[in-house]
C-alpha atoms as a PDB file:
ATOM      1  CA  UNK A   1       8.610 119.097 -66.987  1.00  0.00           C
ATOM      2  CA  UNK A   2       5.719 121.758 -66.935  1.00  0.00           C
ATOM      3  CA  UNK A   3       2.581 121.106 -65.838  1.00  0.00           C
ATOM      4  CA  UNK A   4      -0.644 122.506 -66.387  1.00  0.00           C
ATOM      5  CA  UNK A   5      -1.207 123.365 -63.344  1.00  0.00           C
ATOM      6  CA  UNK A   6      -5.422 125.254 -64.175  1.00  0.00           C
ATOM      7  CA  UNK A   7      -6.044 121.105 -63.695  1.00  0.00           C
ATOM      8  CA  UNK A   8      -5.628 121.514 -60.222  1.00  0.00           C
ATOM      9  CA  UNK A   9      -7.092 125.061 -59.742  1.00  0.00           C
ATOM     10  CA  UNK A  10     -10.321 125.918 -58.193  1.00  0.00           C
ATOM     11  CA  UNK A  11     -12.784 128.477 -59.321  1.00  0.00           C
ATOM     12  CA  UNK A  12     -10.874 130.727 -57.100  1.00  0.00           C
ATOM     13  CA  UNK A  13      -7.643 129.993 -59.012  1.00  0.00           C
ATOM     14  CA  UNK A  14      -5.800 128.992 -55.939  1.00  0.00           C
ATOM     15  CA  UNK A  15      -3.697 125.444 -56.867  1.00  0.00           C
ATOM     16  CA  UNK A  16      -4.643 122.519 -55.275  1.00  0.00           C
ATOM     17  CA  UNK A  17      -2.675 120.077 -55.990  1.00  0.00           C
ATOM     18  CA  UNK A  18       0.797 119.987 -56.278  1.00  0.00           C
ATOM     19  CA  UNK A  19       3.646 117.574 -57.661  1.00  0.00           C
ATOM     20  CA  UNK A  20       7.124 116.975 -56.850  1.00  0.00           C
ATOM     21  CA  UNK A  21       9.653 117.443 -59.299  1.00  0.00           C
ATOM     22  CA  UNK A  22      10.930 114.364 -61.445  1.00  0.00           C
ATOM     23  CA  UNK A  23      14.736 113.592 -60.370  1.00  0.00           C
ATOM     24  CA  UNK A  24      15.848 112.723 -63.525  1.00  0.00           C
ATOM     25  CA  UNK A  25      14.606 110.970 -66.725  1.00  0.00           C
ATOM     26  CA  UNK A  26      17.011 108.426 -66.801  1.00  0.00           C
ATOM     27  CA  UNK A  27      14.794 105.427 -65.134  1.00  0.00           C
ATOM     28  CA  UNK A  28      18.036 103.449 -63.711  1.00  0.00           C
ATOM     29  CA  UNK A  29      19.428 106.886 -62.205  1.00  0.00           C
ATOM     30  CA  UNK A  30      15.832 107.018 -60.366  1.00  0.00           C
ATOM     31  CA  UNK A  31      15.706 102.876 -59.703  1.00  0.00           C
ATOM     32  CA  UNK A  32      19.167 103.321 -58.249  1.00  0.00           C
ATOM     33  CA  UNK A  33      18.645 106.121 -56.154  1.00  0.00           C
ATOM     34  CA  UNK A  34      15.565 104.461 -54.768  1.00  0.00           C
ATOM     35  CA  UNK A  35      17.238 101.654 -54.213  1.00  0.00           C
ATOM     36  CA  UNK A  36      19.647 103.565 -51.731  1.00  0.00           C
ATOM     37  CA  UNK A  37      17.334 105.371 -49.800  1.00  0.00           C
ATOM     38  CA  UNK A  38      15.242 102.765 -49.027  1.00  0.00           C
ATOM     39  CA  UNK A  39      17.879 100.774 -47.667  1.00  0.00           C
ATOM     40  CA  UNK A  40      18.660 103.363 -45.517  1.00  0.00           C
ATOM     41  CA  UNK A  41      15.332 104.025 -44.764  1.00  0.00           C
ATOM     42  CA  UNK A  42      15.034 100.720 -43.629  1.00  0.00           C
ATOM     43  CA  UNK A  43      18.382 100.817 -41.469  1.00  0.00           C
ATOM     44  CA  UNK A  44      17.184 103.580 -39.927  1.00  0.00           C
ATOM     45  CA  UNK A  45      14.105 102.488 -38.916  1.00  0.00           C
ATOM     46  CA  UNK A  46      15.594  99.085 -37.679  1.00  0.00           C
ATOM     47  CA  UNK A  47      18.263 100.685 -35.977  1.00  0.00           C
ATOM     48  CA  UNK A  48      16.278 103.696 -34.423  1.00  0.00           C
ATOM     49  CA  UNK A  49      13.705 101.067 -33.229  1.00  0.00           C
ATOM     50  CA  UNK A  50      15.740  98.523 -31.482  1.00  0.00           C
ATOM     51  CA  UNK A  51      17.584 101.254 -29.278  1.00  0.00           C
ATOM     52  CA  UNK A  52      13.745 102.415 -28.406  1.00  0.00           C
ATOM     53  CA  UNK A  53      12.864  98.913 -27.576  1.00  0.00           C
ATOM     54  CA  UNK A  54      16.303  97.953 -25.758  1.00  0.00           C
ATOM     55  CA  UNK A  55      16.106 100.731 -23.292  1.00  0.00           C
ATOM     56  CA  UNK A  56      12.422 100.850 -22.404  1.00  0.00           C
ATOM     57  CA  UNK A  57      12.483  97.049 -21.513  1.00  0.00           C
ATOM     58  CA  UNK A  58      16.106  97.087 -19.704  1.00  0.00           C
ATOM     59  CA  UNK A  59      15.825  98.977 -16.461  1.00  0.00           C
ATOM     60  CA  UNK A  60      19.486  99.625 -16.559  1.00  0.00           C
ATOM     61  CA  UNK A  61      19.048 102.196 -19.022  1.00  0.00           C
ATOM     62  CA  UNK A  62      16.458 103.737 -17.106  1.00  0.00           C
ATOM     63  CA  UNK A  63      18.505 106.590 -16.485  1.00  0.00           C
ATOM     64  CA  UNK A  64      17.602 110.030 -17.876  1.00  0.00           C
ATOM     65  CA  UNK A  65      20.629 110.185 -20.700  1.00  0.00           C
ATOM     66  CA  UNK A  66      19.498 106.978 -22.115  1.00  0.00           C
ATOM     67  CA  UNK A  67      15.443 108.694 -21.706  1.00  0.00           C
ATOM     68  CA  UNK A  68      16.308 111.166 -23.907  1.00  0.00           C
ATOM     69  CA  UNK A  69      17.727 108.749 -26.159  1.00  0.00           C
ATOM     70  CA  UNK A  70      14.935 106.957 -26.420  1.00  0.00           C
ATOM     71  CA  UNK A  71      12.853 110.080 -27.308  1.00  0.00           C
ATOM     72  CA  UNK A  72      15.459 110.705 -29.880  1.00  0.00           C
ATOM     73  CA  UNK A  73      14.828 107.711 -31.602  1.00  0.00           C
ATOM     74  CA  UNK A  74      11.092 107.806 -31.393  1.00  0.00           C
ATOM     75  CA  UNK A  75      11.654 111.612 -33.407  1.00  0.00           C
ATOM     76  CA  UNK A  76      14.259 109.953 -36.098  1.00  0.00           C
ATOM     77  CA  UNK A  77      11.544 107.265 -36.624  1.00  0.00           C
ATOM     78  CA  UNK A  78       8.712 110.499 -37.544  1.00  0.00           C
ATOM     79  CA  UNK A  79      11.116 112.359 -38.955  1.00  0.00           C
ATOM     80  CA  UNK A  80      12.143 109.815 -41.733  1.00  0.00           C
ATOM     81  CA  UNK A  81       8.248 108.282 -41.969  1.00  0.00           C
ATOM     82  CA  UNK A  82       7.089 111.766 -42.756  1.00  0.00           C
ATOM     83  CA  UNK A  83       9.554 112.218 -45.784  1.00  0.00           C
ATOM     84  CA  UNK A  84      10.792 109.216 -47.379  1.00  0.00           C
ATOM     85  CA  UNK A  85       7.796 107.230 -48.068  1.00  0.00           C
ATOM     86  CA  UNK A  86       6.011 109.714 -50.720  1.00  0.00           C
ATOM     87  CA  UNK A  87       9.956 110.339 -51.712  1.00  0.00           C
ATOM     88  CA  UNK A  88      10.072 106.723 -53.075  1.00  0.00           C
ATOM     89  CA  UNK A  89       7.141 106.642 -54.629  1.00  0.00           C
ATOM     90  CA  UNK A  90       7.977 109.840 -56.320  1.00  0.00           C
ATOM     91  CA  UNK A  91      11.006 108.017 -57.434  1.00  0.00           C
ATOM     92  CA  UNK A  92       9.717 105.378 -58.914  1.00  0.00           C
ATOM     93  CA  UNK A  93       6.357 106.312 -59.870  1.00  0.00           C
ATOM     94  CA  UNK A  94       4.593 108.458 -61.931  1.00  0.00           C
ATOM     95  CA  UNK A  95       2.007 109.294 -59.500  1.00  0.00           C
ATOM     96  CA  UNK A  96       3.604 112.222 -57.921  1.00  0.00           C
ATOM     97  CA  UNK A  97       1.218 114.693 -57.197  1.00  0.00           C
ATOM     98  CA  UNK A  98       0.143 115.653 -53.787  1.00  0.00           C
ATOM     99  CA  UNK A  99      -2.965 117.221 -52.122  1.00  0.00           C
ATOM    100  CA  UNK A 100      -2.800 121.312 -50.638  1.00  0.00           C
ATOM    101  CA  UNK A 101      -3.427 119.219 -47.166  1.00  0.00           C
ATOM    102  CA  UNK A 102      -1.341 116.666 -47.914  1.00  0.00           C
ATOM    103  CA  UNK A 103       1.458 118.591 -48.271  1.00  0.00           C
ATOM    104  CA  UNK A 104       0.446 120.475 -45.178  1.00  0.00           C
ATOM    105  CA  UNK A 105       0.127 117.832 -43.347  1.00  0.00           C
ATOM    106  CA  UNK A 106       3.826 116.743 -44.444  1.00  0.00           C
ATOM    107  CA  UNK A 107       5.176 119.711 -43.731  1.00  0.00           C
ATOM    108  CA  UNK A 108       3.523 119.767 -40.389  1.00  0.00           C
ATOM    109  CA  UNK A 109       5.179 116.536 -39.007  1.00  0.00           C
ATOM    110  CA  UNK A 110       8.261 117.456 -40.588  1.00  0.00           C
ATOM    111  CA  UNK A 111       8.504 120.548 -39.042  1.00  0.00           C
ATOM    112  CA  UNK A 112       7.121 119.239 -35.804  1.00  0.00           C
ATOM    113  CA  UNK A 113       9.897 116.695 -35.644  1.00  0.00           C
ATOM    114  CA  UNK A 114      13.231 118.624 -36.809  1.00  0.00           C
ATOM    115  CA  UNK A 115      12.255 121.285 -33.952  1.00  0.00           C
ATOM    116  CA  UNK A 116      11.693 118.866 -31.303  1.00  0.00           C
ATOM    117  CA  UNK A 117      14.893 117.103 -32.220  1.00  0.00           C
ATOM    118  CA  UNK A 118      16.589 120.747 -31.988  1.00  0.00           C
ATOM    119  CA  UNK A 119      15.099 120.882 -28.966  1.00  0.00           C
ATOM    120  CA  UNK A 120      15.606 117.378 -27.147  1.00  0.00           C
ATOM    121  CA  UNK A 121      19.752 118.319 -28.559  1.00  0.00           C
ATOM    122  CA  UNK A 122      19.675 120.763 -25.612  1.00  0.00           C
ATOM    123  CA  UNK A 123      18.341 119.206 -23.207  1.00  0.00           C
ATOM    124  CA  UNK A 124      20.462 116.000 -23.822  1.00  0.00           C
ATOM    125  CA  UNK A 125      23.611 119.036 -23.247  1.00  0.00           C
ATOM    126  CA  UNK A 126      21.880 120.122 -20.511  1.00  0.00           C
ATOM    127  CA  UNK A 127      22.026 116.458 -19.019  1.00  0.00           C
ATOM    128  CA  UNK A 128      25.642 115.857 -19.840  1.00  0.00           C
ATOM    129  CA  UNK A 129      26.258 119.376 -17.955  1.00  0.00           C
ATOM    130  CA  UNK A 130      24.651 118.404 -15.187  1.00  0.00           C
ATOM    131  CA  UNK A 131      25.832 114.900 -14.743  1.00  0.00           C
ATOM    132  CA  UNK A 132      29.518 116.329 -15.201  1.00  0.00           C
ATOM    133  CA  UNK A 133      29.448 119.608 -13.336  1.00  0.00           C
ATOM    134  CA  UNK A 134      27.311 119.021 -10.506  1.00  0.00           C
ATOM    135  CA  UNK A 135      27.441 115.345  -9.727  1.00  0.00           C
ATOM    136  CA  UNK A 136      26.175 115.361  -6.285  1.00  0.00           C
ATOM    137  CA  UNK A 137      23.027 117.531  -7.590  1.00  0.00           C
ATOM    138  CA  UNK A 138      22.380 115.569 -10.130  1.00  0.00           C
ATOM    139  CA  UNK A 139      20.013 112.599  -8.984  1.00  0.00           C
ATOM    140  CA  UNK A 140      17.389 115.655  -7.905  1.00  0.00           C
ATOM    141  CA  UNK A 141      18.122 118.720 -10.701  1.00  0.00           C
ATOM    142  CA  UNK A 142      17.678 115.559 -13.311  1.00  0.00           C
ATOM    143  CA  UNK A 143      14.559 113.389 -11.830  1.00  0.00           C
ATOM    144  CA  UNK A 144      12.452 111.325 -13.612  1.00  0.00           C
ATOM    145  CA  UNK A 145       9.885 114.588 -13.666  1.00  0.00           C
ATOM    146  CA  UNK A 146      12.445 117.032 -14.619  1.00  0.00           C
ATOM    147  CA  UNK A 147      12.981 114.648 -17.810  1.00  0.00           C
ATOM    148  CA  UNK A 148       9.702 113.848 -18.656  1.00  0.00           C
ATOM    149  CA  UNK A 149       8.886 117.965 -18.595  1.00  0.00           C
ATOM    150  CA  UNK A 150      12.089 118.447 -20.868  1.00  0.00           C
ATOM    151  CA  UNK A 151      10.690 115.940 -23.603  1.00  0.00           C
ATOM    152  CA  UNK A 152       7.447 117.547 -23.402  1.00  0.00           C
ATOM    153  CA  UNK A 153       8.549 120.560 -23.700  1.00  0.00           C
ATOM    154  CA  UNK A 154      10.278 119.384 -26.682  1.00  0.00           C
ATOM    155  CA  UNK A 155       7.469 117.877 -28.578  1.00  0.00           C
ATOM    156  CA  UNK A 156       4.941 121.247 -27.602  1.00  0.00           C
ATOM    157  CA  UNK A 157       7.711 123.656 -29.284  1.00  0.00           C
ATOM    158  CA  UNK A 158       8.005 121.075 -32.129  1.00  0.00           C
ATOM    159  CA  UNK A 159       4.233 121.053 -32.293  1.00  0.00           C
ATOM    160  CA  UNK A 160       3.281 125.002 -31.691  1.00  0.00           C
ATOM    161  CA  UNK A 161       6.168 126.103 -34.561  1.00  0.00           C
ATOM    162  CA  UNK A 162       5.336 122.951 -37.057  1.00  0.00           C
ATOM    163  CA  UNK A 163       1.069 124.653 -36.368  1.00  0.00           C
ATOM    164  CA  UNK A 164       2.285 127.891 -36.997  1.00  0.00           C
ATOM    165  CA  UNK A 165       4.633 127.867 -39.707  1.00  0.00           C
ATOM    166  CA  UNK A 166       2.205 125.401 -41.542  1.00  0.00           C
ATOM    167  CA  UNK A 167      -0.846 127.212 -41.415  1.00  0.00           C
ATOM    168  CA  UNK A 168       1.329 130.311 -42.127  1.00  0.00           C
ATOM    169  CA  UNK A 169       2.323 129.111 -44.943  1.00  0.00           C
ATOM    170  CA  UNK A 170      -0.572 127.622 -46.686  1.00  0.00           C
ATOM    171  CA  UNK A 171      -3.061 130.897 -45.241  1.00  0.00           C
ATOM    172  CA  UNK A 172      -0.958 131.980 -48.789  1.00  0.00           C
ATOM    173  CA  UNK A 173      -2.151 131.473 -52.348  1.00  0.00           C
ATOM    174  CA  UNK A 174      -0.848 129.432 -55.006  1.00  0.00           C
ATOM    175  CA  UNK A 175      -1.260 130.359 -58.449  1.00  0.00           C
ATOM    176  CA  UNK A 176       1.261 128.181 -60.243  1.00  0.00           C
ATOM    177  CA  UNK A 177       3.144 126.586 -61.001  1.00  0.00           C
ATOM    178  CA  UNK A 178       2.288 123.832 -59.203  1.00  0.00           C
ATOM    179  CA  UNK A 179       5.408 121.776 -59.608  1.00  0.00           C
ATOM    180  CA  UNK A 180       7.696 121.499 -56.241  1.00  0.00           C
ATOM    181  CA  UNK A 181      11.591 121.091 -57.692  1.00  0.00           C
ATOM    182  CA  UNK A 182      12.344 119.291 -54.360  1.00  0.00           C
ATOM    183  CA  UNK A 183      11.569 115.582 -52.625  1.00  0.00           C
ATOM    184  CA  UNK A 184       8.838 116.791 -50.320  1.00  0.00           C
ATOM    185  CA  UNK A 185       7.164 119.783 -49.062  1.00  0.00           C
ATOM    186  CA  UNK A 186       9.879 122.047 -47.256  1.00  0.00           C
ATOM    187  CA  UNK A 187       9.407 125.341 -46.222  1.00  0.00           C
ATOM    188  CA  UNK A 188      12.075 126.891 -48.783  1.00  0.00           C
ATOM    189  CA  UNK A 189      10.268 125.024 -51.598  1.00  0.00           C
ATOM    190  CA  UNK A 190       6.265 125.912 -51.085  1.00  0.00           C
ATOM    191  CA  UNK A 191       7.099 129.243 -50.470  1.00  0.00           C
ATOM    192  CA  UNK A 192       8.338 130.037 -53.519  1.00  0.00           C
ATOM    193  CA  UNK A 193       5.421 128.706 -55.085  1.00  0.00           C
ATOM    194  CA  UNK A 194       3.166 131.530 -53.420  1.00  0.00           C
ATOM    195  CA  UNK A 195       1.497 134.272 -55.450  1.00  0.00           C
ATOM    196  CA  UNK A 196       3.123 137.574 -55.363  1.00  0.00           C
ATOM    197  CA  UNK A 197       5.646 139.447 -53.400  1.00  0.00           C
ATOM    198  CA  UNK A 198       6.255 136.939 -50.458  1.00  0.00           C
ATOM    199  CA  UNK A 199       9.771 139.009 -49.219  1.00  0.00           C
ATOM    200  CA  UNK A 200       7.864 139.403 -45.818  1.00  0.00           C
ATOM    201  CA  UNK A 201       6.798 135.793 -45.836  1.00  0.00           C
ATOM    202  CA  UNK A 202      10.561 134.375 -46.110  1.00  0.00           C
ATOM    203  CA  UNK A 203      11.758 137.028 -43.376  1.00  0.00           C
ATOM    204  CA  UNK A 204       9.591 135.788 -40.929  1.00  0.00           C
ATOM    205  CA  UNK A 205      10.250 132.346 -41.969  1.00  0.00           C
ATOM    206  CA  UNK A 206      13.803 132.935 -41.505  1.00  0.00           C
ATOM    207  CA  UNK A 207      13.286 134.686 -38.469  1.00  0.00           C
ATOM    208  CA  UNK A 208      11.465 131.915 -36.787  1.00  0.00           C
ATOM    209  CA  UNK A 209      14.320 129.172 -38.300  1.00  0.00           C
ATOM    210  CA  UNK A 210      17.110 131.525 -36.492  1.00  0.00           C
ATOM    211  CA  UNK A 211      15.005 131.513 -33.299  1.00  0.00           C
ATOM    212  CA  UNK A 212      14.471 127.562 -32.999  1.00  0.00           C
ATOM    213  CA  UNK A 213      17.792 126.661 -34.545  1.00  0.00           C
ATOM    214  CA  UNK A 214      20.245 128.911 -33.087  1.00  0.00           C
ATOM    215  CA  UNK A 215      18.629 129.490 -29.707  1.00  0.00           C
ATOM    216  CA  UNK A 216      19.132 125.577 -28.164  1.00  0.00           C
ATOM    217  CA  UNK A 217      22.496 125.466 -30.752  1.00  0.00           C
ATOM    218  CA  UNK A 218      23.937 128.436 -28.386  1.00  0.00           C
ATOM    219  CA  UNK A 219      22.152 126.279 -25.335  1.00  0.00           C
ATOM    220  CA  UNK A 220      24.500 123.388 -26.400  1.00  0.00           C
ATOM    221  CA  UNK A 221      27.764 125.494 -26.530  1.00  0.00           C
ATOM    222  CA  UNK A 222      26.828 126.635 -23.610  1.00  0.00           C
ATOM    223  CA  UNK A 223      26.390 123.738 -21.966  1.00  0.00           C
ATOM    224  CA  UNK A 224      29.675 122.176 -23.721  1.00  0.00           C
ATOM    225  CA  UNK A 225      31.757 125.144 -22.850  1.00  0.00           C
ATOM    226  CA  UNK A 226      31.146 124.528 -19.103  1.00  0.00           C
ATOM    227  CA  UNK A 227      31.798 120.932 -19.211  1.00  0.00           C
ATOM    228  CA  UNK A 228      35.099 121.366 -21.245  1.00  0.00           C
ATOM    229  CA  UNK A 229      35.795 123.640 -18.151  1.00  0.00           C
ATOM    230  CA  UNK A 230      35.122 121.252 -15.721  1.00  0.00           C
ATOM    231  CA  UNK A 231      37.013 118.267 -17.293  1.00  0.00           C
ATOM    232  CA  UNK A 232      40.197 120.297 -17.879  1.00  0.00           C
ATOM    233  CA  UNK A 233      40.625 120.982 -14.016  1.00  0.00           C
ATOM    234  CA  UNK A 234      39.891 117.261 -13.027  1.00  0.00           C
ATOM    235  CA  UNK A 235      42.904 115.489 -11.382  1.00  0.00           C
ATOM    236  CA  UNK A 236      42.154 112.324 -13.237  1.00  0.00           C
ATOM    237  CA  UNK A 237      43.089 111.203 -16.750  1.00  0.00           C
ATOM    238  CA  UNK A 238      40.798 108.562 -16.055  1.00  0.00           C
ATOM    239  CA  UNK A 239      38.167 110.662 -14.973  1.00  0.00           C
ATOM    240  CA  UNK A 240      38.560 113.551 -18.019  1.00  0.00           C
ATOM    241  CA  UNK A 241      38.679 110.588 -20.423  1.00  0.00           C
ATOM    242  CA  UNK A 242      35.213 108.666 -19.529  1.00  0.00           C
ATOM    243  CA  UNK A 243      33.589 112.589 -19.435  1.00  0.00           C
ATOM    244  CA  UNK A 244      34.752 113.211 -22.555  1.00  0.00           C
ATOM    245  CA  UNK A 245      33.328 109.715 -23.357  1.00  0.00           C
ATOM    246  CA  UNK A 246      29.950 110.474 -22.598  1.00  0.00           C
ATOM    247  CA  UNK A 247      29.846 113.143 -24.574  1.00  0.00           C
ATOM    248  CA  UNK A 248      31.379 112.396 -28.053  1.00  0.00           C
ATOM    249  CA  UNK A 249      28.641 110.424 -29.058  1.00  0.00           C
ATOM    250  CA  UNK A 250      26.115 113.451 -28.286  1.00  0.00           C
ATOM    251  CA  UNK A 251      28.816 116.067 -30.041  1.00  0.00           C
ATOM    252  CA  UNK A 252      28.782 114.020 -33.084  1.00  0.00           C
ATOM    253  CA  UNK A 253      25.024 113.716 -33.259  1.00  0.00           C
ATOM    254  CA  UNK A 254      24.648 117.613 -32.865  1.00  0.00           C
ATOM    255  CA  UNK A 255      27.178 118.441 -35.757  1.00  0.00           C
ATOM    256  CA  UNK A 256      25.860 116.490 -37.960  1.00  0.00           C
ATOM    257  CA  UNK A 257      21.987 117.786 -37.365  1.00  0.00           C
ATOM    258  CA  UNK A 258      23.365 121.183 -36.820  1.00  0.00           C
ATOM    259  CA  UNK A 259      25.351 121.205 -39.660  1.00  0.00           C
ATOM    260  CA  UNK A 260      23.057 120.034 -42.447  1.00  0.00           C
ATOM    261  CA  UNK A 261      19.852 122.298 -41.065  1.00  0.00           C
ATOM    262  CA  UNK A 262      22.267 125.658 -40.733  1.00  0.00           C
ATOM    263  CA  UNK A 263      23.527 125.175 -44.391  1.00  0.00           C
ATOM    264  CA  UNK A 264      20.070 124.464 -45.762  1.00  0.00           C
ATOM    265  CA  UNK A 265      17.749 127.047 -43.750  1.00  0.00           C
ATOM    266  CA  UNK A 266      19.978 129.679 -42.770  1.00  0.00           C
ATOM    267  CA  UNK A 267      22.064 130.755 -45.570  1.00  0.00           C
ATOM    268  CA  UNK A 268      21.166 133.519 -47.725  1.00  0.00           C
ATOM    269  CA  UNK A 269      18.698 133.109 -50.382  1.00  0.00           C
ATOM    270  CA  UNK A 270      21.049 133.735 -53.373  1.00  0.00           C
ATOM    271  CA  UNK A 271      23.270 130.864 -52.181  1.00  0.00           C
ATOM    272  CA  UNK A 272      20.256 128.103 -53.100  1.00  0.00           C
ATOM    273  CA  UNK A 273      20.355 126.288 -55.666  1.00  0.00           C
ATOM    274  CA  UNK A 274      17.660 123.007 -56.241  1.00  0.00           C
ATOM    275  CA  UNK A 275      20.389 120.712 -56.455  1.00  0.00           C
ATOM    276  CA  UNK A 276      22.527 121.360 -53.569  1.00  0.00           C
ATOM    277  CA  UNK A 277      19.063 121.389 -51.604  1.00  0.00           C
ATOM    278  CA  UNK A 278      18.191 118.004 -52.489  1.00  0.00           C
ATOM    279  CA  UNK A 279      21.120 116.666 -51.966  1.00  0.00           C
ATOM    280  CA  UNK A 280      21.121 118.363 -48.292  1.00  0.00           C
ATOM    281  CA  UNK A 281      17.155 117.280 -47.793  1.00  0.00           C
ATOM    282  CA  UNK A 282      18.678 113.499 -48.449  1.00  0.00           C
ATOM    283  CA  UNK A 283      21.515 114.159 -46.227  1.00  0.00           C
ATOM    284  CA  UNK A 284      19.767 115.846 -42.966  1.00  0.00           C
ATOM    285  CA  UNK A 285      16.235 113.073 -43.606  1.00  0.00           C
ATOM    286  CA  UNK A 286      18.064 110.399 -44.514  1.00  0.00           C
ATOM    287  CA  UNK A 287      22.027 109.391 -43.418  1.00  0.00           C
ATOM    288  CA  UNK A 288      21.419 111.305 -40.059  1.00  0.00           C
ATOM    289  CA  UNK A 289      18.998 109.455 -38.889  1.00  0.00           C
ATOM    290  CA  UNK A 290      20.849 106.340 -40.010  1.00  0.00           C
ATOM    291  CA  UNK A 291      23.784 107.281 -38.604  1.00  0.00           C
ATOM    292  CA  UNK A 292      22.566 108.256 -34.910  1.00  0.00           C
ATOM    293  CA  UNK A 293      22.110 104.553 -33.647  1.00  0.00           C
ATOM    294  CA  UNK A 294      25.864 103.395 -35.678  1.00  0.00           C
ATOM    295  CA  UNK A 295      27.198 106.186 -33.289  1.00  0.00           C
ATOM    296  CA  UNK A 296      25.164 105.891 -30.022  1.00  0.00           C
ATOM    297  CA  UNK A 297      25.834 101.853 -30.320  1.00  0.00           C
ATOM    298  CA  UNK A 298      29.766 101.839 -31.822  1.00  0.00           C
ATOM    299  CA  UNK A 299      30.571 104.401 -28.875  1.00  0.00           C
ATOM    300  CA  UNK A 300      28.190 103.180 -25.727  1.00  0.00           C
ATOM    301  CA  UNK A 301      29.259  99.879 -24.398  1.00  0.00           C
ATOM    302  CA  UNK A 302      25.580  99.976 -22.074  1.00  0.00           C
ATOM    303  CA  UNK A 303      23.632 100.351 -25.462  1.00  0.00           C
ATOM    304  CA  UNK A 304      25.476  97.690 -27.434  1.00  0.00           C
ATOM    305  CA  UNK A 305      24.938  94.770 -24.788  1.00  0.00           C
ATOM    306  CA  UNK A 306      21.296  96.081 -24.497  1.00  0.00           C
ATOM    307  CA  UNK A 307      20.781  95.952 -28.066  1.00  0.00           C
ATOM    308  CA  UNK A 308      22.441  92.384 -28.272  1.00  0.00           C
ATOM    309  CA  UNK A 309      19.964  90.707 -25.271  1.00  0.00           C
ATOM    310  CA  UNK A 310      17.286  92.562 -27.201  1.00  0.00           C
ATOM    311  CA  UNK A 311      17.926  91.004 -30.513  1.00  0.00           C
ATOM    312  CA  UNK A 312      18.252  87.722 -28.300  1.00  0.00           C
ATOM    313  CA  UNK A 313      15.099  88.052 -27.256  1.00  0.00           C
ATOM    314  CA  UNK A 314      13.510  88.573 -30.704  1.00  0.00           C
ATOM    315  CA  UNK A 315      15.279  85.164 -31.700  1.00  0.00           C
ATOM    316  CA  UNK A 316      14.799  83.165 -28.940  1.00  0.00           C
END
């Protein structure tokens, strides 16, 4: 659908409003589809929540693995509150337009969130590398300020690229059209809304995307490369097998995240099509976050009889 996009110019010509692109004029295709995302937006929110709750109020997860867990959940819960719910309404409503800033401001907390997850990845590694191969260090390398640092350093580098790439990309004009052909406002997406040659635009964009996804990525095989090290020297079946425990969980979290934001931000150009990203955006904002507690619960024995006092308490 094309819109006339001089409604939402200014006298300077610059758009101003945008709108996201319809998913498909078949209304039960777009009632269906709504239907499934927001029952997995709501299981992820549940889900994502309760492990928050259970290990803040048990003090036997008060250790820093299940800290950075908690963090983690706290960034699903922004990360899928700063997507889905204008995704929905897109889906079901004709009302799909969106404000210059409010599309900023998505892509802001969007981008804020997916880097400090990339982030809080590698320092979760880091964790599991210390626990593992340097045990007797580990109580003072991995204190309670050592942690808190990590996460904040996680949310700052989430926060100073999510600023800059933002107001990078919206310091840009817009001259139409004015119709995104994706769920929300991604990077990808905008820019190729922007007036004139913008091949220095998606460089740097792709520069900065290599720098925040691939530098804590290599962290993690670092990390993981170590501890594979260690474990395949220990004596102990016993001992290799609850190592490699403790870190399946984590390994499965980071391929999945890994996965889906490599295919969609770091292939080449020519390779994009709308429809593959869409179904991508759904996969890396949506079933990932569901998934994380399903795997951090099915495979942690500590989480799943926190989780079950904690929904106790809630129906006592």
């Amino acid at each position: 659908m094309n819109l006339n996009c001089s409604l939402w110019q200014d006298n300077s010509m610059s758009v101003k409003h945008f709108a996201f692109a319809k998913f498909s004029e078949v209304t039960e295709q777009c009632f269906l589809l709504f239907t499934l995302i927001l029952l997995m937006f709501l299981a992820s929110l549940t889900g994502n929540a309760l492990i928050a709750i259970a290990i803040w109020t048990n003090p036997a997860l008060h250790t820093p693995m299940y800290f950075f867990l908690a963090n983690l959940s706290l960034l699903e819960i922004g990360y899928t509150c700063s997507v889905i719910p204008k995704m929905l309404q897109s889906l079901v409503s004709e009302a799909r337009g969106i404000s210059r800033e409010g599309c900023a401001t998505q892509m802001f907390f969007f981008t804020l969130f997916a880097i400090s997850e990339c982030c809080l990845l590698a320092a979760m590694a880091f964790d599991r590398y210390t626990a593992i191969c340097s045990p007797l260090h580990y109580a003072t390398r991995m204190s309670r300020g050592v942690c808190v640092h990590l996460a904040m350093i996680s949310w700052g580098v989430g926060c100073i690229v999510g600023l800059g790439q933002t107001n990078y990309i919206f310091s840009l004009d817009f001259c139409g059209p004015c119709e995104i052909d994706h769920f929300f406002c991604d990077l990808p997406p905008i820019l190729a809304l922007a007036c004139g040659d913008t091949s220095h635009n998606e460089v740097a964009v792709f520069v900065v995307a290599i720098l925040c996804i691939s530098s804590p990525f290599l962290l993690i095989i670092a990390s993981y490369g170590r501890i594979l090290a260690a474990v395949l020297i220990m004596p102990s079946p016993e001992g290799r097998r609850k190592a490699l425990s403790t870190c399946s969980s984590h390994l499965l979290v980071v391929t999945l995240f890994y996965g889906s934001g490599s295919v969609t931000y770091l292939r080449p150009k020519a390779s994009h099509s709308p429809g593959v990203d869409k179904l991508l955006a759904l996969f890396y904002t949506v079933v990932t976050s569901m998934l994380n507690p399903i795997i951090y619960s099915l495979r942690n024995k500590e989480v799943k009889t926190a989780l079950r006092r904690t929904l106790e308490e809630v129906n006592s």
